[in-house]
C-alpha atoms as a PDB file:
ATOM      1  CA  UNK A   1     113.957 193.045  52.368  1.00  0.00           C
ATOM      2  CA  UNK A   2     113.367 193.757  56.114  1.00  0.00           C
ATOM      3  CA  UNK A   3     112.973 190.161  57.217  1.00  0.00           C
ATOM      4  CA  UNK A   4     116.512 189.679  56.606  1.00  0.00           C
ATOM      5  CA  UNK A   5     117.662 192.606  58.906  1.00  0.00           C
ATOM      6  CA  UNK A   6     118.238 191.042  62.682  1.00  0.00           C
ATOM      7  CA  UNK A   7     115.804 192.542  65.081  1.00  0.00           C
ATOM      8  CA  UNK A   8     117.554 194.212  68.286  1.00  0.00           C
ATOM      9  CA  UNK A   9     116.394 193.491  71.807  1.00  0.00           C
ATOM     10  CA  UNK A  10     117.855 196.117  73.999  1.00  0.00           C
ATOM     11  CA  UNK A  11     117.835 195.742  77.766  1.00  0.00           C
ATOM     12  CA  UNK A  12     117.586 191.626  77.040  1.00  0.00           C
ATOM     13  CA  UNK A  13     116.883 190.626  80.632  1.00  0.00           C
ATOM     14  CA  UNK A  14     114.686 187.567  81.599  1.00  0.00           C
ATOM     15  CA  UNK A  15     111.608 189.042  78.748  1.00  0.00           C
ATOM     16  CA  UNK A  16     114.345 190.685  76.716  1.00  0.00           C
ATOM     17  CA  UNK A  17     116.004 187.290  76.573  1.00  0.00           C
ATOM     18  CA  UNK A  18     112.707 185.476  75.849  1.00  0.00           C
ATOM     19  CA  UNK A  19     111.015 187.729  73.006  1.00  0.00           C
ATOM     20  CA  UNK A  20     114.450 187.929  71.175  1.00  0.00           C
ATOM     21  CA  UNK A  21     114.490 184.084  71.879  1.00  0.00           C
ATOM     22  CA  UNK A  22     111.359 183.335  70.410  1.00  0.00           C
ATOM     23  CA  UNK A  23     112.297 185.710  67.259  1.00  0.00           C
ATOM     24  CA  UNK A  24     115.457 183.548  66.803  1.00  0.00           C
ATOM     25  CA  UNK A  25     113.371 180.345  67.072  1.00  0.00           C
ATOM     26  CA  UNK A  26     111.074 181.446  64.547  1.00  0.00           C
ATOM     27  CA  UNK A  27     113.806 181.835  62.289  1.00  0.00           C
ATOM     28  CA  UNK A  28     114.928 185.805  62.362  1.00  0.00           C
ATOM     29  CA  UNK A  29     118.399 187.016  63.190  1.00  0.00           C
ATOM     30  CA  UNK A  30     118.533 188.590  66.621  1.00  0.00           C
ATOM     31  CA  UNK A  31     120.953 191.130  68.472  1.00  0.00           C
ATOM     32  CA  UNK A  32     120.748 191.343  72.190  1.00  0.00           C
ATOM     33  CA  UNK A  33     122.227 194.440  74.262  1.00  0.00           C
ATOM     34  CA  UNK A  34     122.301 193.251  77.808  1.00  0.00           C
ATOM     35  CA  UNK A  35     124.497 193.670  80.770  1.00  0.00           C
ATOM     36  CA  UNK A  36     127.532 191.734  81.220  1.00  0.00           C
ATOM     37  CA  UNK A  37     126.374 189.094  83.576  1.00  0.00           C
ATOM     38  CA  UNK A  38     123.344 188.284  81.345  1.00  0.00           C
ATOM     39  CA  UNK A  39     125.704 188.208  78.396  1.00  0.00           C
ATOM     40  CA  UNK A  40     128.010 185.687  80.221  1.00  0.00           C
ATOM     41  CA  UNK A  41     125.001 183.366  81.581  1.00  0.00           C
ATOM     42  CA  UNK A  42     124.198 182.372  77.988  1.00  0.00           C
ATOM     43  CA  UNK A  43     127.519 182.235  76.866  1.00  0.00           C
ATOM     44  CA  UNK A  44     128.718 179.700  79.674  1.00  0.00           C
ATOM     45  CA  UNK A  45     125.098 177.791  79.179  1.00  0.00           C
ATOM     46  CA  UNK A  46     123.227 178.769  76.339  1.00  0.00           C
ATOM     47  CA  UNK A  47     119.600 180.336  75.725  1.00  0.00           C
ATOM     48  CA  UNK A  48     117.392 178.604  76.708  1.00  0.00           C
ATOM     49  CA  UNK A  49     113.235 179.125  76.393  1.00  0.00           C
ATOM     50  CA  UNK A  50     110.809 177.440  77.947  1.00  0.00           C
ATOM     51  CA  UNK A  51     106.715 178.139  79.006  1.00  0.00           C
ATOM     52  CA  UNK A  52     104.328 176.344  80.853  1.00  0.00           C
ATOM     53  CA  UNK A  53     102.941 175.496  77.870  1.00  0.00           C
ATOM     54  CA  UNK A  54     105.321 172.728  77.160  1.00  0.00           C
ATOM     55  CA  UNK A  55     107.589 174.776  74.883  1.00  0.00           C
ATOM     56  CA  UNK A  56     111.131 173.708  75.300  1.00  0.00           C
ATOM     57  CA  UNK A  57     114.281 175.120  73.180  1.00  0.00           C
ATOM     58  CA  UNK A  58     117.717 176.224  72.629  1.00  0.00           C
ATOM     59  CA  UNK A  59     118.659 178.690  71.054  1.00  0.00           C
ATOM     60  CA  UNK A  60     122.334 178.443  68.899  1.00  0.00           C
ATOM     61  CA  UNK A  61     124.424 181.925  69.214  1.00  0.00           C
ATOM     62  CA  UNK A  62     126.769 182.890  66.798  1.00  0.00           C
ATOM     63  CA  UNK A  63     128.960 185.924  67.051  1.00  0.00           C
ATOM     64  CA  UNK A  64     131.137 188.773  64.657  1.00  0.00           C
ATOM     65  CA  UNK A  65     133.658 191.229  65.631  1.00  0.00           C
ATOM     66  CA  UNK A  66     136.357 190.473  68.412  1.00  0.00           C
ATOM     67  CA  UNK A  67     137.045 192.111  71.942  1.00  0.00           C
ATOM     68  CA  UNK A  68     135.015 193.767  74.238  1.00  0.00           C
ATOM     69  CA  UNK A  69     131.147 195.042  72.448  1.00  0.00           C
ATOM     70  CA  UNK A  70     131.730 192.243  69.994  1.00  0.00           C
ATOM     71  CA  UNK A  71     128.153 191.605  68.396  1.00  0.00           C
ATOM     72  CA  UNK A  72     126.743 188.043  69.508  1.00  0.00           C
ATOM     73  CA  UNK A  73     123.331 187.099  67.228  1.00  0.00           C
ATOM     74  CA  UNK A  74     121.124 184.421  67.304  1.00  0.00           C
ATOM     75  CA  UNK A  75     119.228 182.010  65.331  1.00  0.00           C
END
């Protein structure tokens, strides 16, 4: 079924980040491709969304493969 195939976000900046984080919150898998500093932001603190709306969340990563490219998803 395609709902259980994770979506991919590439070029996850500040949207990027946000679409793919809303995705994850809503339950799908998610694969971001970003650049290295973005990838290392929410690895040292997390993904965090947020809207003016009142929406607050965090978003848990988990990751396969090893070494440099590994895949990090989240949910």
């Amino acid at each position: 079924m395609i709902l259980d195939k994770p979506i991919g976000v590439a070029g996850a900046g500040s949207i990027g980040c946000f679409v793919g984080g809303m995705y994850a919150a809503a339950g799908r898998r998610v694969a971001l491709l970003a650049r290295p500093r973005v990838i290392e932001e929410i690895e040292a603190n997390g993904l965090r969304l947020t809207s003016f709306e009142g929406f607050d969340r965090r978003i848990r990563q988990y990751r396969r493969g090893a070494g440099h490219g590994q895949e990090r998803r989240y949910r």
